[in-house]
Protein backbone atom coordinates (compact mmCIF):
# COMPACT_ATOMS: atom_id res chain seq x y z
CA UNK A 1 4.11 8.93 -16.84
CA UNK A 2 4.09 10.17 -13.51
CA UNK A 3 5.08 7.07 -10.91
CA UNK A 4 3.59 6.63 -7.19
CA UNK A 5 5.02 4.63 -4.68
CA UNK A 6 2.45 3.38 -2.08
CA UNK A 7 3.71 1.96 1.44
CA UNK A 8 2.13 -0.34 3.55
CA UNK A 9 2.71 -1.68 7.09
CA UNK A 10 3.81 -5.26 7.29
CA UNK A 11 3.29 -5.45 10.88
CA UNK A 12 0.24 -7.27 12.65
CA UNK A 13 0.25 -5.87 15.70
CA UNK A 14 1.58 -2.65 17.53
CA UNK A 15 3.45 -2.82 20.52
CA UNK A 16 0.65 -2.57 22.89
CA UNK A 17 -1.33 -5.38 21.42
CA UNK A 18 -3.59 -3.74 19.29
CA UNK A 19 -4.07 -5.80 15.82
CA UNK A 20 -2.04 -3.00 13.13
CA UNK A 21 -2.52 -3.01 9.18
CA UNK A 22 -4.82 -2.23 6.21
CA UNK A 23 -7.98 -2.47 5.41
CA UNK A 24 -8.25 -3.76 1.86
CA UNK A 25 -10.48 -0.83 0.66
CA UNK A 26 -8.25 1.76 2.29
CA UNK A 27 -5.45 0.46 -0.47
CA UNK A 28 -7.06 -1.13 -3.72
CA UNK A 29 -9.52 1.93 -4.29
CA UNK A 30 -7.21 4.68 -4.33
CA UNK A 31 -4.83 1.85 -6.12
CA UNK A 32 -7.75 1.47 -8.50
CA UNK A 33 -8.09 5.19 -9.66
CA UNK A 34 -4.82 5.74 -9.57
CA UNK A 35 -3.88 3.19 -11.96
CA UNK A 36 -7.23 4.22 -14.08
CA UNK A 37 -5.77 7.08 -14.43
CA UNK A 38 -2.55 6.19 -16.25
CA UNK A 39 -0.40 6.06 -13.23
CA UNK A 40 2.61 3.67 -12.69
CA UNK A 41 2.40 2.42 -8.85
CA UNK A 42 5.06 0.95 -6.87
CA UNK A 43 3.90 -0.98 -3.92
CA UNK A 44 5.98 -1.25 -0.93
CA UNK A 45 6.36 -2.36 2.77
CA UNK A 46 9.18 -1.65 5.02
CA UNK A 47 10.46 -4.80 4.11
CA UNK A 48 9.69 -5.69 1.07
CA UNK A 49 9.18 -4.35 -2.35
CA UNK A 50 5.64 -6.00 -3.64
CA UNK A 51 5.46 -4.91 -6.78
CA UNK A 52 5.78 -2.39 -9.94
């Protein structure tokens, strides 16, 4: 089984002000097929490790 680790920012805003992060469709649909797909995902942010 082939195993993915996806990162995501844990930060809510950059530097300049401007609101940072992730859309929720820009991570659970490729998180979706992937794991369709037989694939073991990791999911991580710089400072914590979410899950396996």
């Amino acid at each position: 089984m082939t195993n993915i680790l996806m990162v995501v920012t844990n930060g809510h805003t950059m530097d300049n002000g401007h609101l940072a992060g992730i859309w929720l469709s820009e991570f659970a649909e490729p998180y979706e097929i992937l794991r369709e797909n037989g694939y073991e995902i990791t999911v991580a942010s710089p400072k914590h490790r979410i899950s396996n």
